[in-house]
Protein backbone atom coordinates (compact mmCIF):
# COMPACT_ATOMS: atom_id res chain seq x y z
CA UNK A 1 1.65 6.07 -10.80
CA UNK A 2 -1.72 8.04 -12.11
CA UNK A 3 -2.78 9.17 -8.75
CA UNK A 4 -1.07 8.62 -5.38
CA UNK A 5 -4.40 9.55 -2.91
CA UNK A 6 -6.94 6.96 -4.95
CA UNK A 7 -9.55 5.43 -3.48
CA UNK A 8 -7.46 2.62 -2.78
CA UNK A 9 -4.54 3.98 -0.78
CA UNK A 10 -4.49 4.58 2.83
CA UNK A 11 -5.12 7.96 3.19
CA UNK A 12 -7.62 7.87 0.24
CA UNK A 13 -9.48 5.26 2.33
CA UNK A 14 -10.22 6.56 5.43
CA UNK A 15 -10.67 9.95 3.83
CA UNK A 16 -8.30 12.54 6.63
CA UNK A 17 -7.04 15.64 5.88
CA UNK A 18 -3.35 15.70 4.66
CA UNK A 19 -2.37 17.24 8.07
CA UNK A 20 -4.06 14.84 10.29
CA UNK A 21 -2.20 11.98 8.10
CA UNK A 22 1.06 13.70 8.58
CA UNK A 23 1.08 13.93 12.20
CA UNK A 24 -0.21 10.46 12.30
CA UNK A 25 1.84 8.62 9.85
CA UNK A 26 4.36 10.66 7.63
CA UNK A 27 5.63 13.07 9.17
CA UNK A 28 9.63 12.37 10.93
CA UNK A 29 9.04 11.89 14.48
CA UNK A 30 11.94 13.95 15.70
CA UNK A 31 10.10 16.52 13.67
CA UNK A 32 6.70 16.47 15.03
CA UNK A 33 8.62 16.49 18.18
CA UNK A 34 9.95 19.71 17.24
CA UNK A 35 7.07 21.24 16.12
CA UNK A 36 5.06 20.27 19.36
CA UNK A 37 7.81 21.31 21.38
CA UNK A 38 8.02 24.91 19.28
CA UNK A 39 4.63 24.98 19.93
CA UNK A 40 4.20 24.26 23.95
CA UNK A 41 7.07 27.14 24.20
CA UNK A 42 5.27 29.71 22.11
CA UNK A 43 2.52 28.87 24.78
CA UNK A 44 4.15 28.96 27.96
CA UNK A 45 6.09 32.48 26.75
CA UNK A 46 2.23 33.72 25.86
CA UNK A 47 0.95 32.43 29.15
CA UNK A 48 4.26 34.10 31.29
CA UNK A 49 3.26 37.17 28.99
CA UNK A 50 -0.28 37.78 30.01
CA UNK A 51 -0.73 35.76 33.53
CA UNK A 52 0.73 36.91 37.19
CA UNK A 53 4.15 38.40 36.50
CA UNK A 54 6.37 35.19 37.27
CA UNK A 55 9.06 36.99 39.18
CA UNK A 56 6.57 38.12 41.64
CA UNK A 57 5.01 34.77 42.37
CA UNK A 58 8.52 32.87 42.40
CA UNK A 59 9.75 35.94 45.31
CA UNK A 60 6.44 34.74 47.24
CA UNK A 61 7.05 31.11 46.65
CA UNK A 62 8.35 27.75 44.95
CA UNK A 63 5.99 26.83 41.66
CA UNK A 64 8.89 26.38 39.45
CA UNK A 65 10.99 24.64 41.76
CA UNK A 66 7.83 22.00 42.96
CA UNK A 67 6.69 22.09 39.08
CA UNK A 68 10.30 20.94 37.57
CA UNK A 69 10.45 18.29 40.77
CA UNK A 70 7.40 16.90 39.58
CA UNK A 71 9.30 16.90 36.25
CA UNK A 72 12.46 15.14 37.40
CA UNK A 73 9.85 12.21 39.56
CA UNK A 74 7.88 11.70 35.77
CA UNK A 75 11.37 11.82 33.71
CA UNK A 76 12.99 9.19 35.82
CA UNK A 77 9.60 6.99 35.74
CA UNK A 78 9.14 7.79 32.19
CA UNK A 79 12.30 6.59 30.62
CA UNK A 80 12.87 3.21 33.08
CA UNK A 81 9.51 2.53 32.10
CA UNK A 82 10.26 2.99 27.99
CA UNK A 83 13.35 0.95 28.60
CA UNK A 84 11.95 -1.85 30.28
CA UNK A 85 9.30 -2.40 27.75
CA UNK A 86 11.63 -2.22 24.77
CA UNK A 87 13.64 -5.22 26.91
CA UNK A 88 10.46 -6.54 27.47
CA UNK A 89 9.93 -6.94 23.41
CA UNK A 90 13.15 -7.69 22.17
CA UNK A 91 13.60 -10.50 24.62
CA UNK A 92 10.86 -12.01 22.19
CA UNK A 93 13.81 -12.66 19.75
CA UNK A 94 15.71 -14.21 22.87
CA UNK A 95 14.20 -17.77 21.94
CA UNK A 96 15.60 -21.28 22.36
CA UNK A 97 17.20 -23.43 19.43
CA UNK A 98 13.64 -25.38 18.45
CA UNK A 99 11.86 -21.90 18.89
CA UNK A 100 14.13 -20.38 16.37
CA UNK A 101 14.31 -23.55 14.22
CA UNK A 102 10.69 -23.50 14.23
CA UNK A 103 10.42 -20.05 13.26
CA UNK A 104 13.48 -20.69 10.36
CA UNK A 105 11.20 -23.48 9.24
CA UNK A 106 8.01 -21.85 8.70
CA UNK A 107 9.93 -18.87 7.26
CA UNK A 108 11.30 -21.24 4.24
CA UNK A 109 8.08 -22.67 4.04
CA UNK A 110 6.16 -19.66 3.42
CA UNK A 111 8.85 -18.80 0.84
CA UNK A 112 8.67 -21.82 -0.96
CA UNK A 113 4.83 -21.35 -1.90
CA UNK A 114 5.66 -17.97 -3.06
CA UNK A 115 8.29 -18.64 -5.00
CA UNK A 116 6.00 -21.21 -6.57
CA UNK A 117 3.89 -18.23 -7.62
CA UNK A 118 6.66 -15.95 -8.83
CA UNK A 119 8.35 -19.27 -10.68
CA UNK A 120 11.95 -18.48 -9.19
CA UNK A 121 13.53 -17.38 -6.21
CA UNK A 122 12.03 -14.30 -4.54
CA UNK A 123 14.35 -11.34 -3.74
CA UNK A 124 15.51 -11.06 0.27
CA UNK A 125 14.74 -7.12 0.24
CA UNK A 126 11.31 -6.36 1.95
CA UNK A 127 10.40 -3.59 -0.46
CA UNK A 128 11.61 -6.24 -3.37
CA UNK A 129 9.08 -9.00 -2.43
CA UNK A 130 6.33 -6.57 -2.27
CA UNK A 131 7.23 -5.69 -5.61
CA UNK A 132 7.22 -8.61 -6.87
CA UNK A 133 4.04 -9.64 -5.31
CA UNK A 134 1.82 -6.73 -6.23
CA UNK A 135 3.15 -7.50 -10.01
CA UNK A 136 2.56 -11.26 -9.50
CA UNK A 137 -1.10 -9.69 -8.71
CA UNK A 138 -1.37 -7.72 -11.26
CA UNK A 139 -0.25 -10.07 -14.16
CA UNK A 140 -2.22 -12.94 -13.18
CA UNK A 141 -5.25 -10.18 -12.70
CA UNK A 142 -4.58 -9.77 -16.40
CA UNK A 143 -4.82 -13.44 -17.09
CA UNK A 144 -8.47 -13.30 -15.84
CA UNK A 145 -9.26 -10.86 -18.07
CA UNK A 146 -7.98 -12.52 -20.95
CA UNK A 147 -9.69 -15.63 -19.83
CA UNK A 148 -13.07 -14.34 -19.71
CA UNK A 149 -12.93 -11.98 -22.34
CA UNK A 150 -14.74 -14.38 -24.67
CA UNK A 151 -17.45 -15.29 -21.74
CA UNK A 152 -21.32 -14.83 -22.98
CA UNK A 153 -21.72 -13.55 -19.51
CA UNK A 154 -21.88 -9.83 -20.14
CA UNK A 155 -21.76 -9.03 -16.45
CA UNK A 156 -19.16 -11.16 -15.80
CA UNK A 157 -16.69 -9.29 -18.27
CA UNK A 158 -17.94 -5.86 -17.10
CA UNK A 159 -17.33 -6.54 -13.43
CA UNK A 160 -14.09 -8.18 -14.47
CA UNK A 161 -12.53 -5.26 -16.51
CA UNK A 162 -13.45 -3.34 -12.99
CA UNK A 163 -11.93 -5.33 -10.63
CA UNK A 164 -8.64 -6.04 -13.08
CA UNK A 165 -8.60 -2.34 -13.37
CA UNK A 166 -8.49 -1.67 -9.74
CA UNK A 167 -6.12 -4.02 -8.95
CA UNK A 168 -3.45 -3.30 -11.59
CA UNK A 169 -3.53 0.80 -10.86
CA UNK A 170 -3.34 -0.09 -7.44
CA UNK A 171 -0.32 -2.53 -8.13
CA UNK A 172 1.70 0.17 -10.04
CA UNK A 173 0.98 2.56 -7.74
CA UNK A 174 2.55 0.56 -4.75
CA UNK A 175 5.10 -0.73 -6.88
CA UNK A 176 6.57 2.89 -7.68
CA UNK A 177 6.39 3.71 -4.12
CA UNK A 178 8.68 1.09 -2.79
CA UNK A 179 10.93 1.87 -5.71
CA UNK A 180 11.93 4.65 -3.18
CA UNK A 181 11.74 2.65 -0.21
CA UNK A 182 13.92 1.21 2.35
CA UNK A 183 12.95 -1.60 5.01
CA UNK A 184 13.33 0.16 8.48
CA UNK A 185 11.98 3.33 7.07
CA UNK A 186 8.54 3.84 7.24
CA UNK A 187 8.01 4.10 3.53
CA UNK A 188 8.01 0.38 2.75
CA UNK A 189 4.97 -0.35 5.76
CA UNK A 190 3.15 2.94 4.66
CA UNK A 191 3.70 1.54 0.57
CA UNK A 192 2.22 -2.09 2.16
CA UNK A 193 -0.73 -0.48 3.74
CA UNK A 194 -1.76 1.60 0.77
CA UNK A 195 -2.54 -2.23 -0.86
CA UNK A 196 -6.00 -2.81 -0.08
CA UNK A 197 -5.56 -6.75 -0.50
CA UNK A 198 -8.48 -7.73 2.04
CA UNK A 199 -10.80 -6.26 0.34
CA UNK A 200 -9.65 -7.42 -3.29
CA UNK A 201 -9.69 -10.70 -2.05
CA UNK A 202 -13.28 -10.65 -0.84
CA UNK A 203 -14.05 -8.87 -4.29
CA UNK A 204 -12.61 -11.91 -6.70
CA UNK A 205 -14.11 -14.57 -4.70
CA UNK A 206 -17.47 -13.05 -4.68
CA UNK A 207 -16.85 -12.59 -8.42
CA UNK A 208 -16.42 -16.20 -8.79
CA UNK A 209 -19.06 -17.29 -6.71
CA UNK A 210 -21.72 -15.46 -8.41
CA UNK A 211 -20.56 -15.74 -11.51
CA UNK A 212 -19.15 -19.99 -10.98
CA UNK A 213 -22.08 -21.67 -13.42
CA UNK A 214 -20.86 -19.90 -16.66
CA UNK A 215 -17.53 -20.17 -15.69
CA UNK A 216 -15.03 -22.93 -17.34
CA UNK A 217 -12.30 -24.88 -16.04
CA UNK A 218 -9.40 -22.53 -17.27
CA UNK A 219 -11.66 -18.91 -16.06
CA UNK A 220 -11.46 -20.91 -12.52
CA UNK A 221 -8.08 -21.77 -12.51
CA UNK A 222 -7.07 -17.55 -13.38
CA UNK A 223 -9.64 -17.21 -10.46
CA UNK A 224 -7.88 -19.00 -8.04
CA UNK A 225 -4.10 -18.04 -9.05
CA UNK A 226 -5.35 -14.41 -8.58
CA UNK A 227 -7.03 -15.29 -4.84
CA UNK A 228 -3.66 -17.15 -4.28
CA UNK A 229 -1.41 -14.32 -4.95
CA UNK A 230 -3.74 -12.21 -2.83
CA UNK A 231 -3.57 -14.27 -0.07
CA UNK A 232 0.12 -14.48 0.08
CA UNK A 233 0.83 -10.52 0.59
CA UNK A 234 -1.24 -10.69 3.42
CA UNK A 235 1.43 -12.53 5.95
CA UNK A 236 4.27 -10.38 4.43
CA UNK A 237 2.94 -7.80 5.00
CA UNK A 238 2.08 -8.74 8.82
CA UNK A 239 5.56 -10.27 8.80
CA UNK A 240 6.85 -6.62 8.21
CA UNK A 241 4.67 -4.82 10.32
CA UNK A 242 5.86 -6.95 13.51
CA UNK A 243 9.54 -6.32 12.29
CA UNK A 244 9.11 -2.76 11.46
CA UNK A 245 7.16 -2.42 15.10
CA UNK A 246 10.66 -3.85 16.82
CA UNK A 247 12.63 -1.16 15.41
CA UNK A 248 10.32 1.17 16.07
CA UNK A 249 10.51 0.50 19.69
CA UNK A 250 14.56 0.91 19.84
CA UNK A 251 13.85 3.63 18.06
CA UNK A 252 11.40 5.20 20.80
CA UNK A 253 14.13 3.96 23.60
CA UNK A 254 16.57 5.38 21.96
CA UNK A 255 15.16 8.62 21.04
CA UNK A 256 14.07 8.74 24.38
CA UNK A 257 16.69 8.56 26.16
CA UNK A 258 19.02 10.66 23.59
CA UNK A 259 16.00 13.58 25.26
CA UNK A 260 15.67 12.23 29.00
CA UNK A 261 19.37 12.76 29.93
CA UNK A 262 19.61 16.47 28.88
CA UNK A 263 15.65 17.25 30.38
CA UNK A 264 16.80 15.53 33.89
CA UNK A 265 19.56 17.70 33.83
CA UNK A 266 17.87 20.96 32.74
CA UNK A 267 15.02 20.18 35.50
CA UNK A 268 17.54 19.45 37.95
CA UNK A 269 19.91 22.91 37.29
CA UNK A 270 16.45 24.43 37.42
CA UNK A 271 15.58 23.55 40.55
CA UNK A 272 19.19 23.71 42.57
CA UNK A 273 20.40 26.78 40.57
CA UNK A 274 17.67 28.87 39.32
CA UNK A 275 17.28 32.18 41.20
CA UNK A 276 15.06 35.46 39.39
CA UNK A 277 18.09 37.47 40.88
CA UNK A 278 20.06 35.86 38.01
CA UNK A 279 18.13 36.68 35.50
CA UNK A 280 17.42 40.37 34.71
CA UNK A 281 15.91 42.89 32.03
CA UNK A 282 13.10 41.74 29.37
CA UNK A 283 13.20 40.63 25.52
CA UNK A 284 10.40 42.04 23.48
CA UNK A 285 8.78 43.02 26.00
CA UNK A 286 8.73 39.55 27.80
CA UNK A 287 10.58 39.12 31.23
CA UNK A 288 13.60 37.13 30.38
CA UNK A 289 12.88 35.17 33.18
CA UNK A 290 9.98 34.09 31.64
CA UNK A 291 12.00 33.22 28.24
CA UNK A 292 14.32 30.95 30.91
CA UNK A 293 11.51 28.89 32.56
CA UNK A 294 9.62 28.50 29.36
CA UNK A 295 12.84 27.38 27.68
CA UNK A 296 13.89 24.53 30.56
CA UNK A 297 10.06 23.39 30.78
CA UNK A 298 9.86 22.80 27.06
CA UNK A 299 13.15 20.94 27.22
CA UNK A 300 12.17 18.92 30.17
CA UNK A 301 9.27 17.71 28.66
CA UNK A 302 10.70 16.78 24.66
CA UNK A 303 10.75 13.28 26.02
CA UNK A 304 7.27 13.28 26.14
CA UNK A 305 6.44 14.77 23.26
CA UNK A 306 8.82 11.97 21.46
CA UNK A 307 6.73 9.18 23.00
CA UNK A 308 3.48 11.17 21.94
CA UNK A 309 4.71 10.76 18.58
CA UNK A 310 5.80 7.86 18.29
CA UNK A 311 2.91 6.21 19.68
CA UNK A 312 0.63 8.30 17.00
CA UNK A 313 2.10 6.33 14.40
CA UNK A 314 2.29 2.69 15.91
CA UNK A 315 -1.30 2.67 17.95
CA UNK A 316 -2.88 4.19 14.16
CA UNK A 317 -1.16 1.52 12.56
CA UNK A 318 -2.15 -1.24 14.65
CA UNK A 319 -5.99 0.25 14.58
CA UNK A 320 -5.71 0.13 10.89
CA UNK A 321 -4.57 -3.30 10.46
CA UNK A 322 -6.34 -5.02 13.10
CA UNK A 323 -7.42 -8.15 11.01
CA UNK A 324 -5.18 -10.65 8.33
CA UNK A 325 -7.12 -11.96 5.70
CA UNK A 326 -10.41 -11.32 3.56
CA UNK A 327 -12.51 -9.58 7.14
CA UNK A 328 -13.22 -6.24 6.92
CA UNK A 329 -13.18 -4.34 10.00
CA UNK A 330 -13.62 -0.46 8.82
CA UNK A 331 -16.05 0.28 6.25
CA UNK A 332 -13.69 2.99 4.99
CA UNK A 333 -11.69 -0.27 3.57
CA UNK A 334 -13.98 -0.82 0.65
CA UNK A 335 -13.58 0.34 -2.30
CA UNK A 336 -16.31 1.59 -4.48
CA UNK A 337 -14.27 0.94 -7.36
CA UNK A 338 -15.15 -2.96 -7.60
CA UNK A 339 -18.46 -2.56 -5.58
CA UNK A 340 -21.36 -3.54 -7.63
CA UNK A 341 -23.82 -3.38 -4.77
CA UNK A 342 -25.28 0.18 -6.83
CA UNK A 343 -24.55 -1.32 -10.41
CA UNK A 344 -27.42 -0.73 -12.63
């Protein structure tokens, strides 16, 4: 793998900064949890620091108490809600016999072309196929250069040693990263994604259809196989995406409610037990009241941030894959490397 941010990758793409791409797509979403969590406490302990001493205004009223109720209200609502709309998607997979026959059926059917293209039977892994159809890609990407390398057509080699360029650095690149990956993880979507197959696609047919009168019957056919395996990694990749979307969503339930049960029950201690009588003295110079409040709001409101991040990841996802096939919604998604728009 020369260079894992090329133009072609995902990140190298859309051109963000390596922090914005973490907290929207790499980073472990218990861990951006953590860190937005860390960060709305070091807040609230600043705020409790500076503001109207908090002991004062709780002796001349109820904030906390009618704050954390407002907390318990949204916890409750928040987690039914997340659990009714995971039930909601997995009772997709609740079909009847001919729904799930049909679905079998067009399953094999789709494997049968591509194992057509690989010339045996495709691996079952996820991260497996991909492999093997990103170096499908890239050998018969080969075979076009070979076939045209005798072409009078000077342009037509040139832009052909471009585009077979592109398309084989790209296919080792993806290939290494799904050595490394495992379906259910988000490394084998994020390896997907980084393949910029819509746009490679629109590249070799415009290829051949500028280039079709100087072309012969065997620089056609490598034309073709090449759109062909193209075209294929398209719905397996879709296929995964809508998989790797259903286990993201137990994930989120799950997740969420592993943080909803111990933030009800923080809120709830808060507001039956929690008395600035109990809680005396200061800590670096910080009423430890204030460390207490901070401490039970942050907690309280983890489930929140888990659903923040978790819906970072699938609503950037979905906005970055929002068409199968050779359209090409974002103009970040071309590549410069096989445009010939500028070519002298």
């Amino acid at each position: 793998m020369k260079n894992p941010l090329s133009s072609d990758t995902l990140r190298g793409r859309t051109g963000e900064s390596r922090i914005a791409h973490w907290v929207l797509l790499d980073a472990n979403r218990w861990l951006l949890a953590g860190v937005l969590s860390v960060l709305t406490f070091v807040t609230f302990v600043a705020l409790g620091a500076v503001a109207l001493p908090l002991r004062e205004v709780m002796e001349h009223g109820s904030p906390v108490e009618t704050a954390f109720q407002a907390l318990i209200a949204a916890l409750l609502t928040g987690v039914t809600l997340v659990v009714a709309i995971n039930q909601l998607v997995l009772s997709q997979e609740l079909g009847r016999l001919g729904d799930q026959h049909g679905w079998m059926s067009e399953a094999m059917e789709y494997r049968r072309k591509v194992e057509e293209l690989f010339g045996s039977v495709g691996p079952p892994d996820p991260a497996q196929f991909l492999q093997a159809l990103v170096t499908t890609s890239s050998d018969r990407a080969e075979r076009l250069q070979e076939a045209v390398a005798d072409s009078a057509d000077d342009a037509l080699r040139s832009r052909t040693d471009r585009l077979v360029e592109n398309v084989c650095r790209n296919s080792e690149e993806i290939y290494a990263q799904l050595e490394t990956s495992d379906f259910g993880e988000f490394g084998v979507l994020r390896s997907g994604l980084n393949y910029n197959y819509s746009w490679k696609i629109y590249a070799v047919r415009r290829l051949r259809d500028e280039h079709e009168e100087s072309l012969d019957d065997e620089e056609l056919e490598a034309f073709d196989d090449l759109i062909d395996s193209l075209t294929l990694f398209g719905p397996a990749l879709e296929h995964f995406k809508s998989l790797y979307f259903q286990w993201e969503l137990v994930h989120l339930t799950r997740s969420i409610l592993y943080a909803g049960l111990p933030g009800v029950v923080v809120a709830t201690a808060t507001v039956l037990y929690l008395d600035p009588g109990l809680v005396p003295g200061s800590t670096l110079g910080v009423d430890n009241l204030v460390w207490l409040v901070s401490a039970c709001t942050t907690i309280a409101l983890v489930p929140f941030f888990l659903l923040a991040a978790y819906v970072f990841r699938i609503a950037t996802i979905s906005k970055r894959t929002g068409s199968l096939g050779p359209f090409i919604l974002r103009h970040a998604e071309r590549t410069a490397a096989i445009d010939w728009d500028d070519e002298e």
